[in-house]
C-alpha atoms as a PDB file:
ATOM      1  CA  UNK A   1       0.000   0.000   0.000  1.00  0.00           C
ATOM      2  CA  UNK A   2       1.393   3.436  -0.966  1.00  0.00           C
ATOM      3  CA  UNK A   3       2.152   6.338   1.543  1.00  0.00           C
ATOM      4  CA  UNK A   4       2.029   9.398   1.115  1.00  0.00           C
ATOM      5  CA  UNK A   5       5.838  11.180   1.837  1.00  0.00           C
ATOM      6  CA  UNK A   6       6.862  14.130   1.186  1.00  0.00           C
ATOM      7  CA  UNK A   7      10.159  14.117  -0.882  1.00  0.00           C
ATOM      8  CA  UNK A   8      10.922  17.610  -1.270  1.00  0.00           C
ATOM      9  CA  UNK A   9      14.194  17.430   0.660  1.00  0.00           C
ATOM     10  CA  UNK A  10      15.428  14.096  -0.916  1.00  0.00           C
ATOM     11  CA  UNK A  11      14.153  15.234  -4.526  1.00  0.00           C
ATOM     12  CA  UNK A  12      16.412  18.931  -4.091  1.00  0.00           C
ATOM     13  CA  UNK A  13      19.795  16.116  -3.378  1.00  0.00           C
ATOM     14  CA  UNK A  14      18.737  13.075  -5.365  1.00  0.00           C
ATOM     15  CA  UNK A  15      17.597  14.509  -8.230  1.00  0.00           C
ATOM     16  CA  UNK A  16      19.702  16.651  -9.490  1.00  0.00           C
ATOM     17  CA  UNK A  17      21.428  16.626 -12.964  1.00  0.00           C
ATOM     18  CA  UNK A  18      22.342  18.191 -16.046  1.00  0.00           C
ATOM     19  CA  UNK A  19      20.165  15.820 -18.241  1.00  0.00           C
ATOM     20  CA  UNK A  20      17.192  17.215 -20.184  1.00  0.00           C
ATOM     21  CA  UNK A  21      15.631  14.104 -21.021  1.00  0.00           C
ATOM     22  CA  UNK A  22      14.530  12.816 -17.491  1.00  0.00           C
ATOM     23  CA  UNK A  23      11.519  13.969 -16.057  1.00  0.00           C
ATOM     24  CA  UNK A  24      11.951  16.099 -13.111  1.00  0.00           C
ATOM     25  CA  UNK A  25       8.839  16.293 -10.770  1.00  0.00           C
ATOM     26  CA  UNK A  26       7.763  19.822  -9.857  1.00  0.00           C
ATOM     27  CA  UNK A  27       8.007  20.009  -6.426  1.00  0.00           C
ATOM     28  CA  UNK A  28       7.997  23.738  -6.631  1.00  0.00           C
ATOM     29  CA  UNK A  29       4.846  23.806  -4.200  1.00  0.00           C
ATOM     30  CA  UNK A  30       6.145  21.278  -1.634  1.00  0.00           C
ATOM     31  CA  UNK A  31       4.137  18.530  -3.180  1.00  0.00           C
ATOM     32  CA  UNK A  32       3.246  15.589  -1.696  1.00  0.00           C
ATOM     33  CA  UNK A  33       4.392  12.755  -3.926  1.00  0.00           C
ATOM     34  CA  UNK A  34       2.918   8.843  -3.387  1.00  0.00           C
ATOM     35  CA  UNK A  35       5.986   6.870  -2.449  1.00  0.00           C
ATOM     36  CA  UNK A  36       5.592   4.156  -4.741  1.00  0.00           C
ATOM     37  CA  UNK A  37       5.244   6.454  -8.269  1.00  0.00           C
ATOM     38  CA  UNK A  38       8.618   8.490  -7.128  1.00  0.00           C
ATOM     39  CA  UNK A  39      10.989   5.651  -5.415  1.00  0.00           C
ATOM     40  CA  UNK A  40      12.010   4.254  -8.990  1.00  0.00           C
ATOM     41  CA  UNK A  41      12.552   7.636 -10.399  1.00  0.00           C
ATOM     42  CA  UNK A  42      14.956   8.707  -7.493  1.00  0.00           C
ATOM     43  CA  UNK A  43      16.925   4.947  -7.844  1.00  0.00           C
ATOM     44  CA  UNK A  44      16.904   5.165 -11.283  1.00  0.00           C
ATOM     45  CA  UNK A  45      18.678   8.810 -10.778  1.00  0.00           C
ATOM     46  CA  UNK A  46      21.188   7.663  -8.643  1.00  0.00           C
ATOM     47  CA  UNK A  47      22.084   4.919 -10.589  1.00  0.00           C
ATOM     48  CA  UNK A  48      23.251   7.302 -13.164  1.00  0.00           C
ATOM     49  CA  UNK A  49      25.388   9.437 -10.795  1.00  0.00           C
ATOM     50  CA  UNK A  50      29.164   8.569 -11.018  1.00  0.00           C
ATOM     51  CA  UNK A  51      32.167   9.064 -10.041  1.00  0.00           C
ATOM     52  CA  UNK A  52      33.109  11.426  -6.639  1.00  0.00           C
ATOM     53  CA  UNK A  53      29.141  12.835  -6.543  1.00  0.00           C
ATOM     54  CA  UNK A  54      27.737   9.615  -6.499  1.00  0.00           C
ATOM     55  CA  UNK A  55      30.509   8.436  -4.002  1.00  0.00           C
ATOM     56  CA  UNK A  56      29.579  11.831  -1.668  1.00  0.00           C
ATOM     57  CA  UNK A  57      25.814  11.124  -1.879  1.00  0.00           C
ATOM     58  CA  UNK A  58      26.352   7.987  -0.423  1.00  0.00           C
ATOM     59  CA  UNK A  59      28.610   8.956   2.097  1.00  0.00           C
ATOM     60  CA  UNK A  60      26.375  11.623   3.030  1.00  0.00           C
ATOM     61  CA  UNK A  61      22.952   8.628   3.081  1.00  0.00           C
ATOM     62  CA  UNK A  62      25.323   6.534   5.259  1.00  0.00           C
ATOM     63  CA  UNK A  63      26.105   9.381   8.119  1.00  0.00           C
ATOM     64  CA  UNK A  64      22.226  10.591   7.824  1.00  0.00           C
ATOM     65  CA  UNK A  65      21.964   7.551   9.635  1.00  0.00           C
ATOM     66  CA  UNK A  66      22.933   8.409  12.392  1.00  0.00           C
ATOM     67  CA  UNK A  67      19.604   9.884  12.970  1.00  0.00           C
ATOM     68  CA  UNK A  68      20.616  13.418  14.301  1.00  0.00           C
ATOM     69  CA  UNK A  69      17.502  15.077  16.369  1.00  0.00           C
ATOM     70  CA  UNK A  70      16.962  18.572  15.029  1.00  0.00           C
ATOM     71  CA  UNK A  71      15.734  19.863  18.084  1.00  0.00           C
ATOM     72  CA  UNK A  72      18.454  19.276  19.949  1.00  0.00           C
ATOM     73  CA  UNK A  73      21.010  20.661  17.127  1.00  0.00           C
ATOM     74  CA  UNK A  74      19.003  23.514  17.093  1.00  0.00           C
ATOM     75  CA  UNK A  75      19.385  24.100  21.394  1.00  0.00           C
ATOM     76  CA  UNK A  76      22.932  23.765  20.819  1.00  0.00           C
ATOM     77  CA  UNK A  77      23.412  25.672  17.680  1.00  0.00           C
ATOM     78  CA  UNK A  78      21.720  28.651  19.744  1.00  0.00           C
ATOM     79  CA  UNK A  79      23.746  27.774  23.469  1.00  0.00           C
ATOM     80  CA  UNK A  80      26.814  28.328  21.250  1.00  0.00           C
ATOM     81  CA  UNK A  81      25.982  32.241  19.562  1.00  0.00           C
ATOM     82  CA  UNK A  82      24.735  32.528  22.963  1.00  0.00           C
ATOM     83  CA  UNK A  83      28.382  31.357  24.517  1.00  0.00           C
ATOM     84  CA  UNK A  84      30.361  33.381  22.183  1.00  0.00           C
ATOM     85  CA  UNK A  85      28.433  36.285  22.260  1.00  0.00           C
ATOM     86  CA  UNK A  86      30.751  39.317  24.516  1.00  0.00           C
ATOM     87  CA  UNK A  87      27.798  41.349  25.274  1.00  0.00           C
ATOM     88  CA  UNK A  88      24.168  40.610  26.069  1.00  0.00           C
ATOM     89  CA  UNK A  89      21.739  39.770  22.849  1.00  0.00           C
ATOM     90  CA  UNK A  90      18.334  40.016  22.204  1.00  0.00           C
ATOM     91  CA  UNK A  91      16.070  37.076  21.067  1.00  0.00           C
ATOM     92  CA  UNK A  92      15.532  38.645  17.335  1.00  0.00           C
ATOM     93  CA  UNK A  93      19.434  39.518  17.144  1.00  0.00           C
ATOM     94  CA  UNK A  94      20.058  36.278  18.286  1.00  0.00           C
ATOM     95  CA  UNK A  95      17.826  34.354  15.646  1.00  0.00           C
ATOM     96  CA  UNK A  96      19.933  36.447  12.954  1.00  0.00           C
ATOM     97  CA  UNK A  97      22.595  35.156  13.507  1.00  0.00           C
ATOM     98  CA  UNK A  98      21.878  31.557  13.789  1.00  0.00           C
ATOM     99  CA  UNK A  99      19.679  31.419  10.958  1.00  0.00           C
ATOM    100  CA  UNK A 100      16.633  30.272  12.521  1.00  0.00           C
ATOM    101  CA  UNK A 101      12.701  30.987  13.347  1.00  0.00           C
ATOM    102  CA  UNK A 102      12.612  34.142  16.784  1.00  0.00           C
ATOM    103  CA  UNK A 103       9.521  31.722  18.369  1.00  0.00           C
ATOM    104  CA  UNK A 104      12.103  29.033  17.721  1.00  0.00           C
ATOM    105  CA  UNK A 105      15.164  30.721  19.492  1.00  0.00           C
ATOM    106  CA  UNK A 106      12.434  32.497  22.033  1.00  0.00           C
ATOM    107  CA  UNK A 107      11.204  29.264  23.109  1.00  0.00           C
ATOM    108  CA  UNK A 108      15.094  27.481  23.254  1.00  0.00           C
ATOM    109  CA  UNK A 109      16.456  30.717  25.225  1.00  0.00           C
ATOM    110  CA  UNK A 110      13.541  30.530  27.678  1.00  0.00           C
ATOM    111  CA  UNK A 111      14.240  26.783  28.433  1.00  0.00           C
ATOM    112  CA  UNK A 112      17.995  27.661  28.793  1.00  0.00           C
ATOM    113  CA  UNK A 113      16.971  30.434  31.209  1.00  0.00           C
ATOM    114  CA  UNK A 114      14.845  27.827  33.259  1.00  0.00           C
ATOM    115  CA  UNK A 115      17.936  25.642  33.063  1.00  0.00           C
ATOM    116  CA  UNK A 116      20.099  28.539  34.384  1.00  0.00           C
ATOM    117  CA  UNK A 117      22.293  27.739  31.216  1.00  0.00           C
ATOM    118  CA  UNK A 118      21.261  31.261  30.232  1.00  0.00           C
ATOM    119  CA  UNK A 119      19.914  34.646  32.164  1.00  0.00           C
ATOM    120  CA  UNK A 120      17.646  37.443  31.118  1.00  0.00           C
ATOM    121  CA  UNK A 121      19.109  40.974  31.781  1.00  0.00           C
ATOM    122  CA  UNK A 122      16.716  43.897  32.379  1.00  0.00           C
ATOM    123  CA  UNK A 123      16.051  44.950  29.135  1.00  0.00           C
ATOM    124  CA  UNK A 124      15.096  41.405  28.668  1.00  0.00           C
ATOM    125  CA  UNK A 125      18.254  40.334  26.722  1.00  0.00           C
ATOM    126  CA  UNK A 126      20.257  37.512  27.520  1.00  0.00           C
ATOM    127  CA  UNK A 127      23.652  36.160  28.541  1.00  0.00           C
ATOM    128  CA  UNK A 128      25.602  32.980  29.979  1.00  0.00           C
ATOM    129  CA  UNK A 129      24.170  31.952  32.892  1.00  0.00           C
ATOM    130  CA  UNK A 130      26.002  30.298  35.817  1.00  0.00           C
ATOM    131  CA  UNK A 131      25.039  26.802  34.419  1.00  0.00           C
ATOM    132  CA  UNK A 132      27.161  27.342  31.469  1.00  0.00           C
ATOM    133  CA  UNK A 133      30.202  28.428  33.591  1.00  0.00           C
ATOM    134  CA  UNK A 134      29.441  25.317  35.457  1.00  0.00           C
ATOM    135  CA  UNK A 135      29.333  23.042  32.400  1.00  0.00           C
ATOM    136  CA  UNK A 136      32.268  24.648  30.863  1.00  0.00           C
ATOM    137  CA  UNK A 137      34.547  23.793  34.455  1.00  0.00           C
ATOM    138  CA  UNK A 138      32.863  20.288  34.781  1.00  0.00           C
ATOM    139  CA  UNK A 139      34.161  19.502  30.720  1.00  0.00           C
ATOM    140  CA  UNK A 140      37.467  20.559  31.639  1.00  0.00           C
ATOM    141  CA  UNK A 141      37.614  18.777  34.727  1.00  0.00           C
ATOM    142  CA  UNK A 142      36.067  15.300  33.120  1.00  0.00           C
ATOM    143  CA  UNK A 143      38.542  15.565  29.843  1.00  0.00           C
ATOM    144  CA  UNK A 144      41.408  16.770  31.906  1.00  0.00           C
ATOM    145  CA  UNK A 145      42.999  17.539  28.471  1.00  0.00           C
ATOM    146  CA  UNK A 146      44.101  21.054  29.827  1.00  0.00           C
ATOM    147  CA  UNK A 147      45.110  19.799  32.789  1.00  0.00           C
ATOM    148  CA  UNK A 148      47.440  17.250  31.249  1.00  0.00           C
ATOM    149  CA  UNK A 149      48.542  19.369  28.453  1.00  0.00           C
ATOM    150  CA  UNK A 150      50.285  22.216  30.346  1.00  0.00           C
ATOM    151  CA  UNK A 151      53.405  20.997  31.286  1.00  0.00           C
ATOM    152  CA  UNK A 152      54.437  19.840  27.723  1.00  0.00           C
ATOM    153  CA  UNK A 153      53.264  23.400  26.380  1.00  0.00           C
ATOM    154  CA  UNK A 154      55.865  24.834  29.166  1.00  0.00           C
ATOM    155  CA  UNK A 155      58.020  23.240  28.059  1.00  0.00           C
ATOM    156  CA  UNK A 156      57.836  24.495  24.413  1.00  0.00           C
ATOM    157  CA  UNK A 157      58.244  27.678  25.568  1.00  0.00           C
ATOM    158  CA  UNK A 158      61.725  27.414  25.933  1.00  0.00           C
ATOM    159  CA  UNK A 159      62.261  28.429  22.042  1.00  0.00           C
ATOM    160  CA  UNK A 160      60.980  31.954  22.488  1.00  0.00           C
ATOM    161  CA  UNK A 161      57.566  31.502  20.155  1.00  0.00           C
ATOM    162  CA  UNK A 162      54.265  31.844  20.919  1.00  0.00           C
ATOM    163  CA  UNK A 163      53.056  28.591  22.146  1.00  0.00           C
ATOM    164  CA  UNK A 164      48.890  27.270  21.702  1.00  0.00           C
ATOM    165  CA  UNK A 165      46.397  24.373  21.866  1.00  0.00           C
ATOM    166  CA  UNK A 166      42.899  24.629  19.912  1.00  0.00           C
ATOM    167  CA  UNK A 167      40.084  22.179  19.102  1.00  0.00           C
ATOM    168  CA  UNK A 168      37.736  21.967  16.599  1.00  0.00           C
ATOM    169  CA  UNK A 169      34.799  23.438  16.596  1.00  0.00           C
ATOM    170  CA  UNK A 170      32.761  23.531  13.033  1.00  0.00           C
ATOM    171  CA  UNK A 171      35.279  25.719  10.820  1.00  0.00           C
ATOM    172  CA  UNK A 172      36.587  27.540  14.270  1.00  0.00           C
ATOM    173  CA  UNK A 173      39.312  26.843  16.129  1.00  0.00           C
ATOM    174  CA  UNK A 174      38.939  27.241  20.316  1.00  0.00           C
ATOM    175  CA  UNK A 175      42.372  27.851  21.848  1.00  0.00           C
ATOM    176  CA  UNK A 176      42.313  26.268  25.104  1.00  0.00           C
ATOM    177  CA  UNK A 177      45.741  27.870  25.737  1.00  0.00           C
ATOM    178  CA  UNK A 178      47.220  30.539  23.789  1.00  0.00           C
ATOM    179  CA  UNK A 179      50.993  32.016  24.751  1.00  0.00           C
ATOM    180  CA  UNK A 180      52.752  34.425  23.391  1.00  0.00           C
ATOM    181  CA  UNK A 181      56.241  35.158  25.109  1.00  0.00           C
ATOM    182  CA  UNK A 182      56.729  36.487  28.120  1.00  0.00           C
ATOM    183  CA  UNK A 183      52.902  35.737  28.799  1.00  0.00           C
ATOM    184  CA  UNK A 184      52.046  33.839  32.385  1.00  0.00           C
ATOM    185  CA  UNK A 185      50.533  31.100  31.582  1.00  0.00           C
ATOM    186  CA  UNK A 186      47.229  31.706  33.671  1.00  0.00           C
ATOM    187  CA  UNK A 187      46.909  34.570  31.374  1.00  0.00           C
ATOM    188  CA  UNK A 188      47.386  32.283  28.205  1.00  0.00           C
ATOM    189  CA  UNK A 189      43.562  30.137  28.987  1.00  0.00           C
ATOM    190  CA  UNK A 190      40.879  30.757  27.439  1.00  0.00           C
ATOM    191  CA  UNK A 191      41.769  34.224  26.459  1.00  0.00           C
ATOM    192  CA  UNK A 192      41.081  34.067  22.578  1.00  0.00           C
ATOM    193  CA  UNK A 193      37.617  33.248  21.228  1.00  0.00           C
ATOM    194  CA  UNK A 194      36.533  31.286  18.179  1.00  0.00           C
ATOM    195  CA  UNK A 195      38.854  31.829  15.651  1.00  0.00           C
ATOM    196  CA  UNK A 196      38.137  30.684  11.863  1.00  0.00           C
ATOM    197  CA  UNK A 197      39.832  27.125  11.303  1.00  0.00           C
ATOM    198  CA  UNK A 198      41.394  28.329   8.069  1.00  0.00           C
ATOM    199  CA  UNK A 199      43.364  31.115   9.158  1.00  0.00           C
ATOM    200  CA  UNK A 200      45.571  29.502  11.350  1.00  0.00           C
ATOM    201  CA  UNK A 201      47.931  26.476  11.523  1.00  0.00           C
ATOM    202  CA  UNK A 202      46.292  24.624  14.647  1.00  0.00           C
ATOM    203  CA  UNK A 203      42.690  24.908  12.530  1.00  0.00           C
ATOM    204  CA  UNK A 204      44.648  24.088   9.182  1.00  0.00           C
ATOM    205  CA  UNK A 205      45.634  21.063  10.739  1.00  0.00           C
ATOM    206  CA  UNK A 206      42.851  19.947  12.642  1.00  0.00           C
ATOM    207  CA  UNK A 207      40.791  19.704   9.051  1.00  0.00           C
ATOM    208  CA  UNK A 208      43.712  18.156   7.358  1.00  0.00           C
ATOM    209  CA  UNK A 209      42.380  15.178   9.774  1.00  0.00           C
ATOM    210  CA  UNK A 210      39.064  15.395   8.462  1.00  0.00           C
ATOM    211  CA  UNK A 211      38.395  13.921   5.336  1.00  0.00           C
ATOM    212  CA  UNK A 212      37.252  15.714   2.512  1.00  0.00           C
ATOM    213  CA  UNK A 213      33.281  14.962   2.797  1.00  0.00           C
ATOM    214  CA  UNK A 214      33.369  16.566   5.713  1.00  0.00           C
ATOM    215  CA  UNK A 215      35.171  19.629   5.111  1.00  0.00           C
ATOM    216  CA  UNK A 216      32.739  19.731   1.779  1.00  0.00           C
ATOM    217  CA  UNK A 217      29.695  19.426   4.419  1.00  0.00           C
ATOM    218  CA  UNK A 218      31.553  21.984   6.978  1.00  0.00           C
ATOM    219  CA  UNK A 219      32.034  25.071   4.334  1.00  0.00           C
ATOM    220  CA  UNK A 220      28.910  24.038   1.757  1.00  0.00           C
ATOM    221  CA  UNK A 221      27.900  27.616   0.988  1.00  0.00           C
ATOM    222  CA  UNK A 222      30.345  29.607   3.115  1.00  0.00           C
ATOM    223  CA  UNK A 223      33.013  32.274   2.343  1.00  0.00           C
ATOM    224  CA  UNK A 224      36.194  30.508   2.911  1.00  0.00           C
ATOM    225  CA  UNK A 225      38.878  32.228   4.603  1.00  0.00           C
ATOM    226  CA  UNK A 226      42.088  32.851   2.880  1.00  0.00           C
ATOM    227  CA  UNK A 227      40.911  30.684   0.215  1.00  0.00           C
ATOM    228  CA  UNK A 228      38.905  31.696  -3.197  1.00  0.00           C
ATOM    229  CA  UNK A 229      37.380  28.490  -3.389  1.00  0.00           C
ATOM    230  CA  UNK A 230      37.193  24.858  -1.886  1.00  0.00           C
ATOM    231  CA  UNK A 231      39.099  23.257  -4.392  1.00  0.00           C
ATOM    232  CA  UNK A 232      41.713  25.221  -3.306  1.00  0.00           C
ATOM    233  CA  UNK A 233      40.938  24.875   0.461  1.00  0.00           C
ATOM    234  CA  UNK A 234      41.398  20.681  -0.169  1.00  0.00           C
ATOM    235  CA  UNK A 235      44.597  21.297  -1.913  1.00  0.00           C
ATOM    236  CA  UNK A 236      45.983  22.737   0.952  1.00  0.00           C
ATOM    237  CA  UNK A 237      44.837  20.291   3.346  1.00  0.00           C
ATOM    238  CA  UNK A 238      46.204  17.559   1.147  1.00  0.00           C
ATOM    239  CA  UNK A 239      49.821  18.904   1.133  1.00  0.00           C
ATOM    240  CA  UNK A 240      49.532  18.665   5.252  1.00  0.00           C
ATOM    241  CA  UNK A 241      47.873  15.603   5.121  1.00  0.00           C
ATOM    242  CA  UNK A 242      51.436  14.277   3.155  1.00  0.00           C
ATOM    243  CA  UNK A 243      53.925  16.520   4.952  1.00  0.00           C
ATOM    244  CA  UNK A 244      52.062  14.881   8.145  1.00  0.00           C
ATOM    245  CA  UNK A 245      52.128  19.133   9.931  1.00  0.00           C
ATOM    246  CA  UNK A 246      50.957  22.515   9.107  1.00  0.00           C
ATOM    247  CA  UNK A 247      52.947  25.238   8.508  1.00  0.00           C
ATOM    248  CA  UNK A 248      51.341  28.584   7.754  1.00  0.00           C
ATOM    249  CA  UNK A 249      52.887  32.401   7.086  1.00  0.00           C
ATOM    250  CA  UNK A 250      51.763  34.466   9.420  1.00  0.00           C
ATOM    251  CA  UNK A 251      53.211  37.924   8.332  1.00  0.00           C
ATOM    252  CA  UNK A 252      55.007  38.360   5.414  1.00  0.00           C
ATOM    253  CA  UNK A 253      58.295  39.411   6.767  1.00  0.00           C
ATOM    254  CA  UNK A 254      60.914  37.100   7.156  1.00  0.00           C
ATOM    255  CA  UNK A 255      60.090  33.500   8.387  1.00  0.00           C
ATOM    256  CA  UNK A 256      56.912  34.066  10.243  1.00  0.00           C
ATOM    257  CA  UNK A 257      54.872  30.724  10.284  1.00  0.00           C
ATOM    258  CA  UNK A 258      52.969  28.667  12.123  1.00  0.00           C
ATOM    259  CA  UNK A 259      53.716  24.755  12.702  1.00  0.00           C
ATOM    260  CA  UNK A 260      51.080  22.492  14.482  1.00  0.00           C
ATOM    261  CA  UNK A 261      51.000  19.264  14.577  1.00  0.00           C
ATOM    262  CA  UNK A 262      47.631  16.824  15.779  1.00  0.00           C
ATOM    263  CA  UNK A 263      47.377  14.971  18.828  1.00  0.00           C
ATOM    264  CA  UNK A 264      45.317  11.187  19.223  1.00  0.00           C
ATOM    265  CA  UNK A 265      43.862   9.248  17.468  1.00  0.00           C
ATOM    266  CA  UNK A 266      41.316   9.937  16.790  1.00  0.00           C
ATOM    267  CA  UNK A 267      42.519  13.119  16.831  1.00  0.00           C
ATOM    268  CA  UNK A 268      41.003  15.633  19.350  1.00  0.00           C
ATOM    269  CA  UNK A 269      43.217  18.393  19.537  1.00  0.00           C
ATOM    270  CA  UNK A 270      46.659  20.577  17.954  1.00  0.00           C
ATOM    271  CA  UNK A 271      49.265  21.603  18.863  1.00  0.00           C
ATOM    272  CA  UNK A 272      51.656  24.682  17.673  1.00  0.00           C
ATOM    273  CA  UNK A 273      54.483  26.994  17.505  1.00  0.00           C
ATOM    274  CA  UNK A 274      53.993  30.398  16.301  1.00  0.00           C
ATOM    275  CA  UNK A 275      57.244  32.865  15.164  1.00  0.00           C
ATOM    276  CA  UNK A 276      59.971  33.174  13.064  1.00  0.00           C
ATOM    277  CA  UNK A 277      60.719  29.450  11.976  1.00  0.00           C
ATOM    278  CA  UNK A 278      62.854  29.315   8.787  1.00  0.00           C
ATOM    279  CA  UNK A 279      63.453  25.993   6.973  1.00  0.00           C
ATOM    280  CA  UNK A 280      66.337  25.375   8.492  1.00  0.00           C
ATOM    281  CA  UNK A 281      64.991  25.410  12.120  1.00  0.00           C
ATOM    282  CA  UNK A 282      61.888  23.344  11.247  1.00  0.00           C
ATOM    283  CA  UNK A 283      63.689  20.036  12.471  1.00  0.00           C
ATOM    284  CA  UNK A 284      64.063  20.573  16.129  1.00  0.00           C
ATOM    285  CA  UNK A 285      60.433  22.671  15.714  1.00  0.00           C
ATOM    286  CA  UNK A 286      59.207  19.308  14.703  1.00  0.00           C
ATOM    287  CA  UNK A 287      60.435  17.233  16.993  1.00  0.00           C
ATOM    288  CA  UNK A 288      59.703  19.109  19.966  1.00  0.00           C
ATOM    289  CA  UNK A 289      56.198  19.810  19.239  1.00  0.00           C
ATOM    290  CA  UNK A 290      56.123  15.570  18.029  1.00  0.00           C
ATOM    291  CA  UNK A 291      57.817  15.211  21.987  1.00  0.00           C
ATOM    292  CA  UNK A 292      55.082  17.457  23.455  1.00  0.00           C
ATOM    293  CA  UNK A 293      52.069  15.533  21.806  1.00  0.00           C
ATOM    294  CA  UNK A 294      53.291  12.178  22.868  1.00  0.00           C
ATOM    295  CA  UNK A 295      53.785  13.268  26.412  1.00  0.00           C
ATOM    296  CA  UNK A 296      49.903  14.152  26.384  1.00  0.00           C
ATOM    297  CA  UNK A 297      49.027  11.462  25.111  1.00  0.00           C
ATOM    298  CA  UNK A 298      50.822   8.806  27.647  1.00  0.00           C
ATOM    299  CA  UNK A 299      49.441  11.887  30.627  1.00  0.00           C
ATOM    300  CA  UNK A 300      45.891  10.732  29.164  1.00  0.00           C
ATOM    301  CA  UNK A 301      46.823   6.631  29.713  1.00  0.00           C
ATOM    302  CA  UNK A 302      48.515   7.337  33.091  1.00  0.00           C
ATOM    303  CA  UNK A 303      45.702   8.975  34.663  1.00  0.00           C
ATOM    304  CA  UNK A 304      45.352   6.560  37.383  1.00  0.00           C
ATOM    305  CA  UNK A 305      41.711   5.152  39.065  1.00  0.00           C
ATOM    306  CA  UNK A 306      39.093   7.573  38.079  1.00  0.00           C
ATOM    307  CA  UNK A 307      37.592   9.498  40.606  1.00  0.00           C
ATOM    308  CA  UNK A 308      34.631   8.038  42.371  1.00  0.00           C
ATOM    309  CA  UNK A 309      31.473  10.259  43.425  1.00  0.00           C
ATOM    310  CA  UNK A 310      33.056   9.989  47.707  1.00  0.00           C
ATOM    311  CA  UNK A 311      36.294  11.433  46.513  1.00  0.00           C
ATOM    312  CA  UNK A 312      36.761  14.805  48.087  1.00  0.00           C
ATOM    313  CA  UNK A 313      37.187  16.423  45.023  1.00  0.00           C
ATOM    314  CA  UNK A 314      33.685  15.508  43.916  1.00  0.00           C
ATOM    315  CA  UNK A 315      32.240  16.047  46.905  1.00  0.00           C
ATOM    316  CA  UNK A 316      30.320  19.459  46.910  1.00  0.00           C
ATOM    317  CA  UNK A 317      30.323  18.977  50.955  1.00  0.00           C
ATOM    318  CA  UNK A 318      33.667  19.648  51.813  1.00  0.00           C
ATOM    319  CA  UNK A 319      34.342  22.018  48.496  1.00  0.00           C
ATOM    320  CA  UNK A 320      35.779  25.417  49.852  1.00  0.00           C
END
């Protein structure tokens, strides 16, 4: 027995071709198609596609299954702009920028307020609330990558260059620690927000680790920056991907570059050096940022017991 689906969605991806001769369904109006009439049209499509398309299509059925819950995407896409957001925004300014419905965001920022993820201000726009800080200091204390990470970055220091450690977030990096000379090093967390993954050698080489579908998926539609066009973006990221680092000019006097390296695998974070690095010094650069990533990694395996909830340091009880 037929259903009725709507394929407008699937028909916009599936469909899609530069042959005049197959019929293509108007779907103009959102039409609501019986299943049975349109299935062989759209197998019979994709059995023409070829080559890399027909290999991303699939690639992009197979992670669709991971059934991803829009609602929730949505909270988070909206607890992020909220998070990175330096002064207090309004529900409609808010919506803007994330691309979505105000009586959607409204209704998201409200339950984050009853959360106390997020807090209204007087003139009823909002801001972080205490919950996020809380969040934000209970991921850092669960991962302990900072925490195991910043005696190898000290020790990097040593060369005189300005010393950081991002993740990836989207096409933005997040510096979890971020050095320049001479800086203390409590001054050198958290004190850079999202910067764009392209700009930099830390983001450079965190999508070098990525493959190719999903940097496709990650910049589909975007302004790329420093690049004129993806093709050119997977270039790039293809030369790192064979050199096995990133190096980046930063200024164009003398030897100003970036190097980062990854770290795990899979990989969750980079690593980097930032200065005057010419060729010659790139060697030792190398192998001291290679030294620092392995000594996270084996701080990660030697973690000892994990913390049960009657250790002191989970214990709200006795906190100070």
């Amino acid at each position: 027995m037929a259903q009725g689906l709507s394929y407008k969605a699937l028909i916009a991806t599936s469909l899609r071709t530069n042959s005049t001769n197959f019929p293509q369904p108007d779907i103009s109006n959102g039409l609501v198609l019986d299943s049975e009439a349109l299935m062989p049209m759209i197998l019979m499509r994709l059995n023409q596609q070829q080559g890399d398309y027909g290999m991303r299509e699939t690639a992009r059925r197979v992670k669709a299954g991971a059934q991803p819950n829009q609602s929730l995407i949505d909270g988070i896409t909206v607890l992020q702009a909220l998070a990175t957001s330096t002064e207090p925004v309004g529900c409609r300014e808010l919506a803007r920028r994330v691309d979505l419905e105000t009586t959607r965001v409204n209704r998201l920022l409200k339950t984050l307020t009853y959360l106390g993820i997020a807090r209204q201000t007087s003139d009823r726009k909002y801001r972080p609330g205490s919950g996020m800080t809380v969040l934000a200091a209970q991921s850092l204390f669960a991962s302990g990558l900072l925490r195991r990470a910043l005696p190898a970055l000290e020790q990097l220091r040593r060369f005189g260059h300005t010393v950081a450690m991002g993740v990836l977030w989207r096409d933005n990096v997040s510096y979890l620690f971020h050095a320049p000379p001479n800086m203390p090093e409590t001054d050198a967390l958290g004190r850079i927000g999202l910067y764009p993954a392209t700009r930099g050698g830390i983001g450079m080489a965190l999508l070098a680790a990525l493959d190719d579908l999903e940097v496709e998926e990650t910049y589909a539609g975007h302004d790329i920056p420093g690049y004129a066009s993806l093709a050119d973006l997977l270039d790039a990221l293809e030369e790192i991907r064979t050199a096995g680092y990133a190096r980046l000019r930063v200024k164009d006097e003398l030897e100003q570059h970036t190097v980062a390296i990854t770290i795990g695998t899979p990989v969750y974070a980079a690593i980097g050096l930032s200065g005057w690095i010419p060729t010659a010094a790139m060697p030792d650069m190398l192998q001291a940022l290679h030294d620092a990533a392995r000594q996270i990694r084996e701080a990660g395996k030697d973690r000892g017991p994990e913390l049960g909830l009657t250790d002191p340091a989970l214990d709200y009880r006795v906190a100070v």
